[in-house]
C-alpha atoms as a PDB file:
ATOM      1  CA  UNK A   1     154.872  59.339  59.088  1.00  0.00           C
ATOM      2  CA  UNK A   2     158.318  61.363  59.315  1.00  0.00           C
ATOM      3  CA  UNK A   3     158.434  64.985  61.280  1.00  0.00           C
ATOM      4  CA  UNK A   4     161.254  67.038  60.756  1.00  0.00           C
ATOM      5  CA  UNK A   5     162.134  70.196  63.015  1.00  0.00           C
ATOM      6  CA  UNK A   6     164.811  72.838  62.716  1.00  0.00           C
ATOM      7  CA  UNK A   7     166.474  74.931  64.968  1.00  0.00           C
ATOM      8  CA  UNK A   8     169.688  77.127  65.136  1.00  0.00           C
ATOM      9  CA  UNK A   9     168.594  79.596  62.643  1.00  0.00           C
ATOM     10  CA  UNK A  10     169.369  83.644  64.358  1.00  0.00           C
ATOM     11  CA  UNK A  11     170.727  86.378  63.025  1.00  0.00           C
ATOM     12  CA  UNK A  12     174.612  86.958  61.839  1.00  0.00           C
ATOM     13  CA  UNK A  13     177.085  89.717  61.148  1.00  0.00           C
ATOM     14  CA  UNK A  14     179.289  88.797  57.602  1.00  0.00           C
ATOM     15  CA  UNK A  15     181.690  86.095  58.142  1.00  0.00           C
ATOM     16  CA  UNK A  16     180.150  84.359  61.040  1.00  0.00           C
ATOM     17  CA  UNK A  17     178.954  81.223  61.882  1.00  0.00           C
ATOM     18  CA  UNK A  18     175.631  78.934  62.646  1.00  0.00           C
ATOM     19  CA  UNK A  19     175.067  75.841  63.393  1.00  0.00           C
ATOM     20  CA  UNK A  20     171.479  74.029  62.264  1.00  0.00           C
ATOM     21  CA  UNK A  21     170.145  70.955  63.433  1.00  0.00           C
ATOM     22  CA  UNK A  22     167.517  69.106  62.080  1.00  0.00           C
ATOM     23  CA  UNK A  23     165.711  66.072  63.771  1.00  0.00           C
ATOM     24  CA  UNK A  24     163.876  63.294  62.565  1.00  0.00           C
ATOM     25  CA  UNK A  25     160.967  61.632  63.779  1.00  0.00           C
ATOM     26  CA  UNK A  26     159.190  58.591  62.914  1.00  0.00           C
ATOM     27  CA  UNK A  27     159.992  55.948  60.221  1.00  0.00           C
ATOM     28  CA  UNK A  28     164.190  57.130  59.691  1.00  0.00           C
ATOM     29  CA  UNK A  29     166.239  55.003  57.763  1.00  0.00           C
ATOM     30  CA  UNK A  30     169.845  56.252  57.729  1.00  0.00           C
ATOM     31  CA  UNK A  31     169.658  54.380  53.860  1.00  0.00           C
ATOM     32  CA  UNK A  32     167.887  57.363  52.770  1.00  0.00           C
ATOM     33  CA  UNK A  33     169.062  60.807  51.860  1.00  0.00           C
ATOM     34  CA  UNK A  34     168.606  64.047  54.228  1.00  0.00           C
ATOM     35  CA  UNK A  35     169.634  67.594  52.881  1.00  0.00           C
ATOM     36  CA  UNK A  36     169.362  71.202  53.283  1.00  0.00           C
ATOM     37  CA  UNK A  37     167.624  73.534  50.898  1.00  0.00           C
ATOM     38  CA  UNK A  38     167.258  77.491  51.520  1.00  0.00           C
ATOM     39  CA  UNK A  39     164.421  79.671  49.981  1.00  0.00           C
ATOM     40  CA  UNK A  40     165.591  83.876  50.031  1.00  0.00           C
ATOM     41  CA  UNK A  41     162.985  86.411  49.293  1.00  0.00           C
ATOM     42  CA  UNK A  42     161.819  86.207  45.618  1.00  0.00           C
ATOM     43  CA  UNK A  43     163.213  83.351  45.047  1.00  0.00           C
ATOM     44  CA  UNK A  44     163.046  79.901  44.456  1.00  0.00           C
ATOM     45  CA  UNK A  45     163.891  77.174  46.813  1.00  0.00           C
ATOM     46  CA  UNK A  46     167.237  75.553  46.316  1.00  0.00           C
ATOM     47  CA  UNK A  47     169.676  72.674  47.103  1.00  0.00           C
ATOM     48  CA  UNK A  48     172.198  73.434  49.530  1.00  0.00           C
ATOM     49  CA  UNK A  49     173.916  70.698  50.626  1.00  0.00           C
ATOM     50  CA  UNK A  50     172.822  66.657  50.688  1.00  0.00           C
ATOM     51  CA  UNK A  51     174.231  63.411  52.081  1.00  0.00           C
ATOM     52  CA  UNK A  52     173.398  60.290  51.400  1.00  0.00           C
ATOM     53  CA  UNK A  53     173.222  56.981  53.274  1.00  0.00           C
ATOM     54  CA  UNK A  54     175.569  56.125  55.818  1.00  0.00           C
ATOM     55  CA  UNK A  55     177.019  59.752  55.743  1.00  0.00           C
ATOM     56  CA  UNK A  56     179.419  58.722  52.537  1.00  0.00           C
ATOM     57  CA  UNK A  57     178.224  61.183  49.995  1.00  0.00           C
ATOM     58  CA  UNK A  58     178.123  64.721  50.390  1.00  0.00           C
ATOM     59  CA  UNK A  59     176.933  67.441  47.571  1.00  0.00           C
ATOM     60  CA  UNK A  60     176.817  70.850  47.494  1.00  0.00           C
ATOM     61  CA  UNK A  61     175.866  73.744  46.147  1.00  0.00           C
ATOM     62  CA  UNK A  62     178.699  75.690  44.288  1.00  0.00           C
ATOM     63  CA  UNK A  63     177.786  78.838  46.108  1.00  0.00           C
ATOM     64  CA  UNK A  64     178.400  77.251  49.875  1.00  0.00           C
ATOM     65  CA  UNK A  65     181.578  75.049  48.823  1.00  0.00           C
ATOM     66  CA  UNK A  66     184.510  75.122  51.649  1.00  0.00           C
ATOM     67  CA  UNK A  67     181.994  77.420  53.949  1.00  0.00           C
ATOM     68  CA  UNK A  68     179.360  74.958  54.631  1.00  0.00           C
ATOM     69  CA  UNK A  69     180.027  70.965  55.786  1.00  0.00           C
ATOM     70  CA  UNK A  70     176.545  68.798  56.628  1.00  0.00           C
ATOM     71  CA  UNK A  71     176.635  65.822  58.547  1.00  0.00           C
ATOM     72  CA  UNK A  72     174.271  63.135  59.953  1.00  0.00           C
ATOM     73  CA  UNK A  73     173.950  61.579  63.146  1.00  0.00           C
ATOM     74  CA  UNK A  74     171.884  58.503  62.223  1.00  0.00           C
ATOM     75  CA  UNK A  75     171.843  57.346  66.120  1.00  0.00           C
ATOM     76  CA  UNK A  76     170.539  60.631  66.315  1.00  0.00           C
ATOM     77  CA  UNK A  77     168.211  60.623  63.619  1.00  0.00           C
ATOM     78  CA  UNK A  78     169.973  64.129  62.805  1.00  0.00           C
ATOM     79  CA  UNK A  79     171.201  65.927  60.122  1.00  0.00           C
ATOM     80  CA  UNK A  80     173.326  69.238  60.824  1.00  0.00           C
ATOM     81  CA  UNK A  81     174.910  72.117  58.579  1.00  0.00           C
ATOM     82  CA  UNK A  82     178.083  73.693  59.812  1.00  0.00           C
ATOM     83  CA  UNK A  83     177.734  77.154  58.254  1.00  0.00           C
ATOM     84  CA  UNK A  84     180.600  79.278  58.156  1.00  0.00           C
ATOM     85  CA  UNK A  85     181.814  82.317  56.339  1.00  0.00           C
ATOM     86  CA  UNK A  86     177.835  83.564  56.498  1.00  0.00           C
ATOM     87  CA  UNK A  87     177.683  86.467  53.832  1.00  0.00           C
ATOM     88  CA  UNK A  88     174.764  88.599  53.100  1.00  0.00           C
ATOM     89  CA  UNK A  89     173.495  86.298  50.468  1.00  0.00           C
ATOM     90  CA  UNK A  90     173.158  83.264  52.276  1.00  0.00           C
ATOM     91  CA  UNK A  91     170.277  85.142  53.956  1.00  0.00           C
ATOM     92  CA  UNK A  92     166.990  82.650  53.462  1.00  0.00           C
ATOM     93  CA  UNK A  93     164.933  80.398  55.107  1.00  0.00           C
ATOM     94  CA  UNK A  94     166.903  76.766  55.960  1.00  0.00           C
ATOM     95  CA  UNK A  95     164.560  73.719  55.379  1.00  0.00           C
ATOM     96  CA  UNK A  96     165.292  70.532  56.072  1.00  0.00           C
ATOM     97  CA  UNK A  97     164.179  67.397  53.896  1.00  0.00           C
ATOM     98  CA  UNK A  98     164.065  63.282  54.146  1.00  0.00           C
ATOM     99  CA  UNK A  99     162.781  61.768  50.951  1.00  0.00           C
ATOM    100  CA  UNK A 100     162.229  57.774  51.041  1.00  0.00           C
ATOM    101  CA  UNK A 101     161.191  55.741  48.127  1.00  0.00           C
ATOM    102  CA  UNK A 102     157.534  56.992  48.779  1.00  0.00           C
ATOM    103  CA  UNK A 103     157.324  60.837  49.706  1.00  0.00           C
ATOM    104  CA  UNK A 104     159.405  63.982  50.379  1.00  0.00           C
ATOM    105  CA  UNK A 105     159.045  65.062  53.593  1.00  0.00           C
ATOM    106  CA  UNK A 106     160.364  68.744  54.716  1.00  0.00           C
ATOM    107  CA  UNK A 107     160.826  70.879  57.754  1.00  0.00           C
ATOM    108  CA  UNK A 108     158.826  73.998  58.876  1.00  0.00           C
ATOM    109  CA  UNK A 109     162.206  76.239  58.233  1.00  0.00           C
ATOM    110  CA  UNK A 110     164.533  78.403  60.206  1.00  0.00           C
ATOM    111  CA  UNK A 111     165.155  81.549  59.819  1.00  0.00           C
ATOM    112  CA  UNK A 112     169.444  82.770  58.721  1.00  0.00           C
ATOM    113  CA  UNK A 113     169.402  86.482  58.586  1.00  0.00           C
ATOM    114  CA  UNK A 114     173.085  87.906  57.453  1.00  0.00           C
ATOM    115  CA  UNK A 115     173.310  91.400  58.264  1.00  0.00           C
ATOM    116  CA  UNK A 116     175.750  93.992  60.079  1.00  0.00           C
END
């Protein structure tokens, strides 16, 4: 069984930052992906950034490119997202998900509310 739970998530003028942090619990292998995905109001849930074993492979989302940089801990068992930049329309809820070769597991959220 894997537990994942976010934190970091507040509220943000325009062009500021956040930090979110995202720890794993239970059976973590560091040879599996971990990503970020945000879900806005009306709106589906999407990919924000990923990276894949051993922290080599990063992807994001066009919309986040040169404002957002994930990284993983794997002594950690933690996957963050630098977030910088923060307009009005990165305003969602942050989840955070570990899939292995057998399920997708995801985080209860956090809250990023962009507003002046």
């Amino acid at each position: 069984q894997v537990q994942l739970v976010e934190s970091g998530g507040g509220l943000v003028q325009p062009g500021g930052s956040l930090t979110l942090s995202c720890i794993a619990s239970g059976s973590i292998s560091s040879i599996y992906p971990m990503g970020w995905y945000r879900q806005a109001p009306g709106k589906q849930r999407e990919l924000v950034a990923r990276i894949r074993s051993g922290g080599r492979t990063t992807t994001y989302a066009d919309s986040v490119k040169g404002r957002f940089t994930i990284s993983r801990d794997n002594a950690k068992n933690t996957v963050y997202l630098q977030m910088n930049n923060l307009q009005a329309e990165d305003t969602a809820v942050y989840y955070c998900k570990y899939n292995d070769y057998l399920n997708d597991y995801w985080g209860q959220g956090t809250q990023v509310t962009v507003s002046s």
